[in-house]
Protein backbone atom coordinates (compact mmCIF):
# COMPACT_ATOMS: atom_id res chain seq x y z
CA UNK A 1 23.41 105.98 12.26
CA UNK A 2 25.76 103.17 10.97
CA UNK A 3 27.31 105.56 9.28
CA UNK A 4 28.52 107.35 12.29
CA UNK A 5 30.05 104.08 13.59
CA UNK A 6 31.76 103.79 10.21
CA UNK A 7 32.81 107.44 10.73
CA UNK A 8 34.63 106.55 14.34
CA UNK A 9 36.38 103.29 13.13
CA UNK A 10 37.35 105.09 10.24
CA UNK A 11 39.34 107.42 12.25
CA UNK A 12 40.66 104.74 14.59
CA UNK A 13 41.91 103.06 11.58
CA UNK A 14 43.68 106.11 10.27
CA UNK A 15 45.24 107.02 13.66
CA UNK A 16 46.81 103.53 13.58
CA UNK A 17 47.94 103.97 10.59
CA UNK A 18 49.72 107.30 11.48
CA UNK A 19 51.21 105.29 14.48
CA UNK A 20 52.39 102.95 12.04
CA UNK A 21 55.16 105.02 10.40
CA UNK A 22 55.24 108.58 12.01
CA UNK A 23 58.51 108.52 13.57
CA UNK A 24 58.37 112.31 15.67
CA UNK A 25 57.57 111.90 19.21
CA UNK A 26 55.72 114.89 19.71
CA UNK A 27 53.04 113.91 17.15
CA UNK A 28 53.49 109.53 17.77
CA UNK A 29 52.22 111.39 21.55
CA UNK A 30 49.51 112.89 20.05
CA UNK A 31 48.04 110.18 17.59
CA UNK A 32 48.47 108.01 21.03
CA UNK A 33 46.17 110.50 23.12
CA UNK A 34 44.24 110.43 20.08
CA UNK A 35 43.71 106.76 19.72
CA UNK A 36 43.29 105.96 23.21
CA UNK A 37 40.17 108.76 23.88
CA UNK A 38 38.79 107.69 20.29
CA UNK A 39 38.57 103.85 21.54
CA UNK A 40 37.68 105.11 24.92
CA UNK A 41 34.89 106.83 23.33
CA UNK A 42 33.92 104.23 20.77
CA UNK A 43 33.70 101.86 23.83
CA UNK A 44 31.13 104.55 25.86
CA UNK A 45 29.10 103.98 22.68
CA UNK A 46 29.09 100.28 22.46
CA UNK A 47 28.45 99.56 25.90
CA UNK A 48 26.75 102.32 27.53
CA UNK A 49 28.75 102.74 30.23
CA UNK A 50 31.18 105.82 31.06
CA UNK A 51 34.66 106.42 31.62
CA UNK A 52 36.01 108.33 33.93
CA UNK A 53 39.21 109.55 32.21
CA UNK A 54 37.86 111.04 29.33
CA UNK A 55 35.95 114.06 28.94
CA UNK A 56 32.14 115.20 30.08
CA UNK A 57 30.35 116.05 26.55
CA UNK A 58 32.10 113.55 24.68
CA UNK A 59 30.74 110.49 26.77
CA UNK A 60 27.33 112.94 26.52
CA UNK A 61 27.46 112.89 22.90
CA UNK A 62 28.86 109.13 22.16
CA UNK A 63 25.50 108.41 24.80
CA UNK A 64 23.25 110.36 22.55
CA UNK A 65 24.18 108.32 19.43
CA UNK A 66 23.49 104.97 21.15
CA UNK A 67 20.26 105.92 21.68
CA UNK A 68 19.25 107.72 18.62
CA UNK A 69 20.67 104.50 17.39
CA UNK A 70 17.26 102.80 19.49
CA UNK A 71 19.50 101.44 22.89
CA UNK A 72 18.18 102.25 25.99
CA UNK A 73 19.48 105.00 28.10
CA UNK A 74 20.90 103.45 31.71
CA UNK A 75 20.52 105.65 34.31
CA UNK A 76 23.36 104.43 36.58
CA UNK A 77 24.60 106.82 39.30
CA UNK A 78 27.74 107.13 37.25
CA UNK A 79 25.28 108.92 34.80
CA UNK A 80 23.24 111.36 36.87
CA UNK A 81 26.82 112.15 38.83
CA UNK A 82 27.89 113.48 35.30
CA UNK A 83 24.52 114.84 33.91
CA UNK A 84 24.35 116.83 37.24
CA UNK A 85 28.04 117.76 36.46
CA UNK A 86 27.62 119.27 33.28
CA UNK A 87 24.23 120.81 33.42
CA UNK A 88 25.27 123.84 34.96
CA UNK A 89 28.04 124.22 32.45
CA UNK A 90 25.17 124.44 29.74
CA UNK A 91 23.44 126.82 31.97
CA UNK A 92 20.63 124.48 33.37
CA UNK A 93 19.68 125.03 36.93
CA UNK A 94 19.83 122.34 39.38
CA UNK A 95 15.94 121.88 39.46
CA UNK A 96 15.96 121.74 35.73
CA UNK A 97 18.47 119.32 36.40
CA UNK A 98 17.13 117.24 39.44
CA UNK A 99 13.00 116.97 37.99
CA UNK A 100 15.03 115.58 34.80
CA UNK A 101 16.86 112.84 36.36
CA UNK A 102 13.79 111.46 37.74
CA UNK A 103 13.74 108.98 34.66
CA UNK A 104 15.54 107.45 31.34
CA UNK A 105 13.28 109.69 28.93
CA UNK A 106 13.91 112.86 31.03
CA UNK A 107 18.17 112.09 31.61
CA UNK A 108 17.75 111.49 27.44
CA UNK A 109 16.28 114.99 27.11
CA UNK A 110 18.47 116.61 29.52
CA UNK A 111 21.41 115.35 27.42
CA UNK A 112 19.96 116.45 24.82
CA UNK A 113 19.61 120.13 26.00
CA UNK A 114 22.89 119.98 27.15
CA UNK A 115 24.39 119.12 23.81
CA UNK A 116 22.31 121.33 21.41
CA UNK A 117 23.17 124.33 24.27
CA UNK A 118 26.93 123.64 23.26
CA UNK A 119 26.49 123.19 19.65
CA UNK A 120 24.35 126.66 19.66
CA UNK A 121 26.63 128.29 21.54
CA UNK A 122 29.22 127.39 19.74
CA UNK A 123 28.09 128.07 16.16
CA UNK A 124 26.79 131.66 17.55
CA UNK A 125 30.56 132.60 18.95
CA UNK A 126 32.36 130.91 15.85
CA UNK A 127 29.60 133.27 13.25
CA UNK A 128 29.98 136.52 16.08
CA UNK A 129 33.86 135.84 16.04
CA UNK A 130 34.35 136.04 12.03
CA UNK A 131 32.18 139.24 11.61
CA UNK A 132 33.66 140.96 15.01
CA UNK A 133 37.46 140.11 12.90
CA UNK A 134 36.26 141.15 9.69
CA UNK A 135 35.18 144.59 11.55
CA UNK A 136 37.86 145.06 13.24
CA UNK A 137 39.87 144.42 10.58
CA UNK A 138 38.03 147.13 8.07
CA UNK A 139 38.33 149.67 10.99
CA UNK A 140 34.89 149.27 12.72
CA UNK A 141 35.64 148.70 16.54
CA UNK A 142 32.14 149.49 17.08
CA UNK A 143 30.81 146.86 14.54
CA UNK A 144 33.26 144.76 15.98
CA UNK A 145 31.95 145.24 19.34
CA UNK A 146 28.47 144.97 18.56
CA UNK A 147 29.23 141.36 17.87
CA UNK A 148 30.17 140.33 20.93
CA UNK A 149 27.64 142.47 22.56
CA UNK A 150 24.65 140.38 20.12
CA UNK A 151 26.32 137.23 21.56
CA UNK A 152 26.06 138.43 25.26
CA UNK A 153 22.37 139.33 24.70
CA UNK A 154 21.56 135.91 24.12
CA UNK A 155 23.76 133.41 25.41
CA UNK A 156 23.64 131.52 28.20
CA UNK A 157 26.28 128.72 28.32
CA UNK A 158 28.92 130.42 30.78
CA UNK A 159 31.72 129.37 28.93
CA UNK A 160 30.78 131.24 25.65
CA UNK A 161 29.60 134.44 27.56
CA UNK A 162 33.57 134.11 29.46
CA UNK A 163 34.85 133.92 25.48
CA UNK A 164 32.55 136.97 24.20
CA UNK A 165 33.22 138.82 27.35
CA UNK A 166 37.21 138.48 26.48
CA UNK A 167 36.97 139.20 23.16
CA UNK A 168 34.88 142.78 23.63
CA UNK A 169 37.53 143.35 26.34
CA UNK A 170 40.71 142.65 23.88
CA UNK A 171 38.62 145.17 21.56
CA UNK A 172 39.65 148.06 23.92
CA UNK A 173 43.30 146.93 24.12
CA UNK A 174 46.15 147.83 21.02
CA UNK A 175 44.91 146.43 17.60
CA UNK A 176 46.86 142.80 17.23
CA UNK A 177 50.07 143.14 15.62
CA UNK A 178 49.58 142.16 11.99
């Protein structure tokens, strides 16, 4: 897991040195959000503790490398307030949620679920979303929609089943100008 802490400074590094000489606001602005969520992040990892500025799964995920890295998991109230935050987003009921938070190993394995239920999600609508536009773009609108319609049959993070419901929608409006 070293390497993944070689990974983030690496970046840090090469954000600074974009700081260094870029020279358009718009992206200095950008490498600036950039840096200051990366170190944000990196610091989540080193110490354990959140931050409330930056985002949810990212403080989720930075937590899950420190303790596949062997540091214990701390479960502050900061910790279960955001566990019981995003749980529902990765479709896990409030039981699921509550019977987990009862200790470290079952907050670890709730994080856990959460994650993986992102990262499966994700993959699935990414896979669904190249063979729907491949379809649709050979002239099968019912291929196309059977994509999205495999997706819905299975998912359960409500964000991705929002995305696949859109996209089987837009399938019914005028084909996108090419």
């Amino acid at each position: 897991m070293k390497s993944a802490s070689r990974c983030a400074e690496s970046r840090l590094q090469v954000t600074r040195e974009v700081l260094a000489v870029e020279v358009v606001p718009l992206y200095r602005q950008h490498a600036e959000i950039l840096l200051n969520e990366s170190t944000g992040l990196a610091e989540v990892h080193a110490t354990g503790r959140l931050h409330p500025d930056l985002d949810d799964r990212q403080q989720l995920a930075a937590l899950a490398l420190r303790v596949q890295q062997g540091y214990a998991l701390e479960l502050a109230d900061d910790l279960r307030a955001l566990l019981r935050r995003t749980a529902p987003t990765a479709a896990l009921s409030e039981a699921e949620t509550e019977e987990a938070l009862k200790n470290p190993e079952g907050a670890e394995a709730l994080m856990g679920m959460i994650l993986s239920r992102f990262r499966e999600a994700q993959s699935r609508f990414l896979h669904s979303m190249y063979r729907m536009t491949s379809l649709r773009d050979a002239g099968d609108l019912e291929g196309a929609r059977q994509q999205m319609r495999d997706v819905l049959a299975v998912e359960l993070v409500p964000q991705y089943r929002r995305m696949a419901e859109e996209q089987l929608r837009g399938l019914d409006g005028p084909a996108p100008e090419s």
